[in-house]
C-alpha atoms as a PDB file:
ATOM      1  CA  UNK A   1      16.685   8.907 -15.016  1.00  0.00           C
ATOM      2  CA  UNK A   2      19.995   6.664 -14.465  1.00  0.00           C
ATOM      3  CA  UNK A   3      18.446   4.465 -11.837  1.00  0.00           C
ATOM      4  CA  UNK A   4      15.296   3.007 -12.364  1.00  0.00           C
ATOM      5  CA  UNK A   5      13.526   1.530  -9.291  1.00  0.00           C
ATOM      6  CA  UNK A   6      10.325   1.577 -10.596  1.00  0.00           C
ATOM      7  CA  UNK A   7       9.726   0.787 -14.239  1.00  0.00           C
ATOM      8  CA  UNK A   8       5.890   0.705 -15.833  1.00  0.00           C
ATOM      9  CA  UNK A   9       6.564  -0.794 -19.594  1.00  0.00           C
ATOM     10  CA  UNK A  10       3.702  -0.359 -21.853  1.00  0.00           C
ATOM     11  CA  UNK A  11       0.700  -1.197 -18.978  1.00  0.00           C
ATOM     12  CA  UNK A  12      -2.629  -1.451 -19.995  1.00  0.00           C
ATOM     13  CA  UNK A  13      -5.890  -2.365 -17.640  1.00  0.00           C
ATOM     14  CA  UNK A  14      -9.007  -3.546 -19.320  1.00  0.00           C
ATOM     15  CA  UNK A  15     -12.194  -4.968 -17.566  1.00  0.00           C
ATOM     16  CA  UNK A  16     -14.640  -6.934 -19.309  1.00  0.00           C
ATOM     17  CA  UNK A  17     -17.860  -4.347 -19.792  1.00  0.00           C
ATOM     18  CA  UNK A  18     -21.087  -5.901 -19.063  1.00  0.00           C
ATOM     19  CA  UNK A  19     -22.689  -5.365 -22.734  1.00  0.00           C
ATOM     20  CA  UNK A  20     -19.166  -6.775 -23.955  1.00  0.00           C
ATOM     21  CA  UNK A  21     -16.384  -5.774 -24.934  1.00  0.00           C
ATOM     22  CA  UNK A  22     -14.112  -4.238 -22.529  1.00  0.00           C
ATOM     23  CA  UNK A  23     -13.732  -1.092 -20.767  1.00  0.00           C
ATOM     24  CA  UNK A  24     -10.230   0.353 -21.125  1.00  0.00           C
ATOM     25  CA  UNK A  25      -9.056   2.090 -17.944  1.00  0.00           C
ATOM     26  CA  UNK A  26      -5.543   3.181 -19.008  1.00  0.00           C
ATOM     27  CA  UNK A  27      -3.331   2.098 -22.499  1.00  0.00           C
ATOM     28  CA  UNK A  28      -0.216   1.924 -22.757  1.00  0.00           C
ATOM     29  CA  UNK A  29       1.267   3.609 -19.450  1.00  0.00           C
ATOM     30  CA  UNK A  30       4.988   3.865 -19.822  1.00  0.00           C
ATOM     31  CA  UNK A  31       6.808   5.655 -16.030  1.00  0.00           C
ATOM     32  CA  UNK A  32       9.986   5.231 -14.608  1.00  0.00           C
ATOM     33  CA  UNK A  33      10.585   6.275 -11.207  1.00  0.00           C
ATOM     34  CA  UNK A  34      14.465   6.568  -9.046  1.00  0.00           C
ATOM     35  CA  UNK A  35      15.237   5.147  -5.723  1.00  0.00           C
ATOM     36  CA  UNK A  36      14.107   7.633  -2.802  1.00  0.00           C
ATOM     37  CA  UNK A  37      11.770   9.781  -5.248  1.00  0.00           C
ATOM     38  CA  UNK A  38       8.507  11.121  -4.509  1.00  0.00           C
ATOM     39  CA  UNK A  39       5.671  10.819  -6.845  1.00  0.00           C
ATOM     40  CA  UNK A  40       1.992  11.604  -7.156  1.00  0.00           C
ATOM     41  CA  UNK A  41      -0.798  10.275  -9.685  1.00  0.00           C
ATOM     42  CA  UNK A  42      -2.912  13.213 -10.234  1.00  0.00           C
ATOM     43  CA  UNK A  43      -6.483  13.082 -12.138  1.00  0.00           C
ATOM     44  CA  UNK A  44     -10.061  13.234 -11.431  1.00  0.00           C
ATOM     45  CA  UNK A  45     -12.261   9.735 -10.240  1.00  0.00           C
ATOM     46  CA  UNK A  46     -12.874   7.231 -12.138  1.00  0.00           C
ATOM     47  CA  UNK A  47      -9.099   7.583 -14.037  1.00  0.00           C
ATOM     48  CA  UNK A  48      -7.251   4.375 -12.704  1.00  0.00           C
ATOM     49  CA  UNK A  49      -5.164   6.313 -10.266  1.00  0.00           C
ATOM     50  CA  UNK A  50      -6.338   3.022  -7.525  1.00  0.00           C
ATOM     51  CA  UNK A  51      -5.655   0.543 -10.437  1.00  0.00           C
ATOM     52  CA  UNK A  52      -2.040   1.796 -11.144  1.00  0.00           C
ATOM     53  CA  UNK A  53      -1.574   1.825  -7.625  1.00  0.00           C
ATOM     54  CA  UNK A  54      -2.919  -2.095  -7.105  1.00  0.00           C
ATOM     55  CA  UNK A  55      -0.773  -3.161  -9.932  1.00  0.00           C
ATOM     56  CA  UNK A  56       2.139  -1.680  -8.560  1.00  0.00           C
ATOM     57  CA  UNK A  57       1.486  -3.237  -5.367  1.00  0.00           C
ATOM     58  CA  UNK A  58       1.379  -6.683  -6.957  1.00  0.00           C
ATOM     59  CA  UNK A  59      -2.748  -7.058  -6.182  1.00  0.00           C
ATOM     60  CA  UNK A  60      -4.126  -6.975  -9.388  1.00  0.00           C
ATOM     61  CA  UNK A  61      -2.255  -7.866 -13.007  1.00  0.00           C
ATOM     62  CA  UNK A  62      -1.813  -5.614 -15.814  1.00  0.00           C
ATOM     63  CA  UNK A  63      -3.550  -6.682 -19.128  1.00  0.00           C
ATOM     64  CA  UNK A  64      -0.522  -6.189 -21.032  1.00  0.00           C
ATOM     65  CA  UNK A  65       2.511  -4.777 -20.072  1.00  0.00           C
ATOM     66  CA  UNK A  66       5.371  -5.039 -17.434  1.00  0.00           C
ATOM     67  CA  UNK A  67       5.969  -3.337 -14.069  1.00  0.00           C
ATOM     68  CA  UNK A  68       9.758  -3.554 -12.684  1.00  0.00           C
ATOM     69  CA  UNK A  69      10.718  -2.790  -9.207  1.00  0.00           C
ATOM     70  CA  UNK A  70      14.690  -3.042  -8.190  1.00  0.00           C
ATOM     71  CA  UNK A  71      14.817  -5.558 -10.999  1.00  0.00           C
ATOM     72  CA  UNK A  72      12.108  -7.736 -10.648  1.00  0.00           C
ATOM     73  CA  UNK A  73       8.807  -8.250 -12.364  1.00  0.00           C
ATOM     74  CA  UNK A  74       5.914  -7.938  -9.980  1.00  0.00           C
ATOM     75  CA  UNK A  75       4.877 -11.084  -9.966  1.00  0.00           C
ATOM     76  CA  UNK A  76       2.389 -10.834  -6.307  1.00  0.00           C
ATOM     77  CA  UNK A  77       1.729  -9.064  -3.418  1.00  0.00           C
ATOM     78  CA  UNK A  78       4.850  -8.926  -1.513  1.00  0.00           C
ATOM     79  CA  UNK A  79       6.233  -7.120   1.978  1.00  0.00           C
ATOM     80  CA  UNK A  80       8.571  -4.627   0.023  1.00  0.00           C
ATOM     81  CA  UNK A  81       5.458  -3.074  -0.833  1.00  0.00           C
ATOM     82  CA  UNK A  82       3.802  -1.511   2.011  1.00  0.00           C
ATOM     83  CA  UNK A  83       0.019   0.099   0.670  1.00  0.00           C
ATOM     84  CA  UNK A  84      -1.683   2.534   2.685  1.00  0.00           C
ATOM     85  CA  UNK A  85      -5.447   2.231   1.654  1.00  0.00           C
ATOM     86  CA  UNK A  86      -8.237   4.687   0.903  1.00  0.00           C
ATOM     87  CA  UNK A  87     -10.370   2.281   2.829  1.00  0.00           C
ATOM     88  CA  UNK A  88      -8.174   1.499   5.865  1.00  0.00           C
ATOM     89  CA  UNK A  89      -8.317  -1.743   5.624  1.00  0.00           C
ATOM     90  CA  UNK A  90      -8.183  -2.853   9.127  1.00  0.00           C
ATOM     91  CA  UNK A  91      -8.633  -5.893  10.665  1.00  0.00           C
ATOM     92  CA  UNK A  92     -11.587  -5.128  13.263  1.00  0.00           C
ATOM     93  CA  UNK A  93     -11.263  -7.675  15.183  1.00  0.00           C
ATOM     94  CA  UNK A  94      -8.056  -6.504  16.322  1.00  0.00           C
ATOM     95  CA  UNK A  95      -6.772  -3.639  18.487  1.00  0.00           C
ATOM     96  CA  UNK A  96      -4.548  -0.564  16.858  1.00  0.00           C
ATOM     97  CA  UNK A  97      -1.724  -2.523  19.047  1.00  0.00           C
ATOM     98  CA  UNK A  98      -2.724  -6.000  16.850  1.00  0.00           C
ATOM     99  CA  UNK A  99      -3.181  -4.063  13.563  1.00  0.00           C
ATOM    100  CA  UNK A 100       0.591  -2.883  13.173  1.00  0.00           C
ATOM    101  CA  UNK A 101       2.023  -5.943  15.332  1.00  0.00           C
ATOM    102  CA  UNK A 102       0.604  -8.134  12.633  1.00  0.00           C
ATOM    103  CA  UNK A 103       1.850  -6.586   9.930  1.00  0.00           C
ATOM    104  CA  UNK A 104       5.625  -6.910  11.818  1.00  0.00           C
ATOM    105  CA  UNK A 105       4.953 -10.290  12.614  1.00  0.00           C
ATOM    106  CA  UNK A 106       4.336 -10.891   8.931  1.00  0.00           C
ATOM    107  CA  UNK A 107       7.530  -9.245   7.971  1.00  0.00           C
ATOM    108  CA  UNK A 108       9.654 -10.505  10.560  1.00  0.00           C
ATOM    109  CA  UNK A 109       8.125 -14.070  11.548  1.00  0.00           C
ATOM    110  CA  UNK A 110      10.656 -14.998  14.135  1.00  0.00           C
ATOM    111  CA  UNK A 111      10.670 -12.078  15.969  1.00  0.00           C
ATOM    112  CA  UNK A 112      10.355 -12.435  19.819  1.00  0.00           C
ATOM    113  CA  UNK A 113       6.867 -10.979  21.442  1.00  0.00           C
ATOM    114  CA  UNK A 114       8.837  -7.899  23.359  1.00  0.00           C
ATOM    115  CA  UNK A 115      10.344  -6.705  20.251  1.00  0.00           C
ATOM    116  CA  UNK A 116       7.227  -7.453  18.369  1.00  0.00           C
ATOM    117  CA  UNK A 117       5.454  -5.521  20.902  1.00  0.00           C
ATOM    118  CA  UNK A 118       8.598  -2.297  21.315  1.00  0.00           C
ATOM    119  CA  UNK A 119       8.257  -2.370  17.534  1.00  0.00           C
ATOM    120  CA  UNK A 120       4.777  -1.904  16.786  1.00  0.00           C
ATOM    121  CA  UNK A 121       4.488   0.959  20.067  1.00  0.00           C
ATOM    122  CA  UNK A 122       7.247   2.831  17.948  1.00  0.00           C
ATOM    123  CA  UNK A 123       5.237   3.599  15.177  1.00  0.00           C
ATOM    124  CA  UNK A 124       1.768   3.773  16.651  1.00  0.00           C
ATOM    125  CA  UNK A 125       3.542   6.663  18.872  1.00  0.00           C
ATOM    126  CA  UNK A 126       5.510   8.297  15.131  1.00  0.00           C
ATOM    127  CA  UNK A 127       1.763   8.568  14.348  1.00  0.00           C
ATOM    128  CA  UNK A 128       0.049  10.131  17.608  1.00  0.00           C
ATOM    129  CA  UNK A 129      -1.879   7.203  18.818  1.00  0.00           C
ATOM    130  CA  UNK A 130      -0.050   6.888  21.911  1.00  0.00           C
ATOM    131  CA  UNK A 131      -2.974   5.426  24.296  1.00  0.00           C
ATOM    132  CA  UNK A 132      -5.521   4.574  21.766  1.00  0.00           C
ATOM    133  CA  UNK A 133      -3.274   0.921  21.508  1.00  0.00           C
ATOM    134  CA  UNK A 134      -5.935  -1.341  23.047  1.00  0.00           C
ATOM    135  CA  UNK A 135      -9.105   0.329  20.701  1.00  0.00           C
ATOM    136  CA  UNK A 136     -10.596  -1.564  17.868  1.00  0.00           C
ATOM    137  CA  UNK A 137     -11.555   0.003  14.602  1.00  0.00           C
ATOM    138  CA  UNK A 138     -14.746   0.294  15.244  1.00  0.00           C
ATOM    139  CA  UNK A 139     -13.606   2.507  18.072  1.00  0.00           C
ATOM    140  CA  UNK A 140     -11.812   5.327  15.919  1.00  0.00           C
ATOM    141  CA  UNK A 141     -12.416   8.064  13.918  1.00  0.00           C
ATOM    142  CA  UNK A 142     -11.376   7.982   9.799  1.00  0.00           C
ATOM    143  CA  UNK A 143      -8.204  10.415  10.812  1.00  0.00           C
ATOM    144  CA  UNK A 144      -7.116   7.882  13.133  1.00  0.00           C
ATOM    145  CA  UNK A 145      -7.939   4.762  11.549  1.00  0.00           C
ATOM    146  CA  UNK A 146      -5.648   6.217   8.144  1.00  0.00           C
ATOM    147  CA  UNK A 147      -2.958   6.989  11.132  1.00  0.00           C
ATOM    148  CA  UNK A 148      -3.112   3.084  11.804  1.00  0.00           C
ATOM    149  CA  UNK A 149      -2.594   2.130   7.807  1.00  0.00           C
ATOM    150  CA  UNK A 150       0.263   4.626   7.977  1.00  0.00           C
ATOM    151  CA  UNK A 151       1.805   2.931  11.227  1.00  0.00           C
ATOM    152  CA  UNK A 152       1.148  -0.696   9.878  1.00  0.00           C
ATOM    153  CA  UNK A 153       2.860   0.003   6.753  1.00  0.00           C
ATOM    154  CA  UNK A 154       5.868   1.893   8.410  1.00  0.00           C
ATOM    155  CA  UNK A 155       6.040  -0.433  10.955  1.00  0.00           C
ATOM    156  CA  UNK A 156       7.305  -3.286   8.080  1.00  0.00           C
ATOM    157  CA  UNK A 157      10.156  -1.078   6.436  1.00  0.00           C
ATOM    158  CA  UNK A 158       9.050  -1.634   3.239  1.00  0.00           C
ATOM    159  CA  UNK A 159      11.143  -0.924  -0.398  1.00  0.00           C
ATOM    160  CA  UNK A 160       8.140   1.478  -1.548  1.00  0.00           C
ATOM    161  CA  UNK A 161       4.986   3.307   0.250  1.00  0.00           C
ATOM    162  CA  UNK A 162       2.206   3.151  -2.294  1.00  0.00           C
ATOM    163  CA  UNK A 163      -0.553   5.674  -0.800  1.00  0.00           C
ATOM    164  CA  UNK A 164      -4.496   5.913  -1.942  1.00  0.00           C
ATOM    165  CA  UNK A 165      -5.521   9.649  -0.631  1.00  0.00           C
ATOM    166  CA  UNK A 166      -3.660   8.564   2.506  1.00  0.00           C
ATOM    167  CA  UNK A 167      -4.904  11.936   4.135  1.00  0.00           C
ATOM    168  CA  UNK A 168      -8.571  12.195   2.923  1.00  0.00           C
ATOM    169  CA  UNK A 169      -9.733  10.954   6.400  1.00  0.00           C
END
């Protein structure tokens, strides 16, 4: 590949196993990915798939190793990095109309409360949820609490989509 977006450099994960020790997740995980491509971590539970995923996303460091994106050494989370979750990850407290407005209003912090509001209605309506903006969580099914991650992480126009069985609901 001539452009690398995405560069893993020799990543390895280790987590300190209760008897000692530690328990290696992945070794030595060299990938290089282009702008615009589309690619998939394939292997059974348990393999680091989430992990490689977390690290990418800036959550969680690598034990040894680099990870590049456009340049830059993850350092942190960061907004270029939108993550759909396996778990949701909503805020319950909050409607599907205050789940993907917060996420723009973290992106875009000066942003006037119409747009904020225009903005956020434009992707809850990409993903189907047209009149289901004033429900909380608690209020939805899995299928449409995963179309709410995939709003709220649209909604913020990020660099890369990092996705944890986005479509297992």
């Amino acid at each position: 590949m001539t452009d690398k977006f995405i560069s893993i450099e020799g990543v390895s994960k280790r987590f300190p196993a209760p008897a000692g020790g530690a328990t290696i997740v992945f070794d030595d995980l060299w990938l290089s990915m282009a702008r615009g491509e589309f690619v998939c971590i394939i292997g059974h539970s348990g393999c680091g798939k989430t992990t490689v995923l977390n690290i990418l996303a800036g959550l969680e460091p690598p034990s040894e190793g680099t990870v590049i994106v456009d340049n830059q050494a993850i350092e942190g989370p960061s907004l270029d990095r939108a993550v759909i979750f396996q778990s949701h990850a909503l805020l319950p407290w909050l409607t599907v109309m205050g789940n993907v407005a917060y996420a723009v209003a973290s992106k875009w912090r000066s942003i006037k409360r119409d747009d904020l509001h225009r903005r956020a209605q434009k992707f809850i309506d990409v993903v189907g949820l047209t009149g289901a903006e004033h429900k909380r969580p608690a209020e939805l099914s899995g299928g449409m609490k995963q179309r709410v991650g995939i709003a709220r992480a649209l909604s913020i126009e990020p660099k890369i989509m990092l996705m944890d069985e986005p479509f297992s609901a």
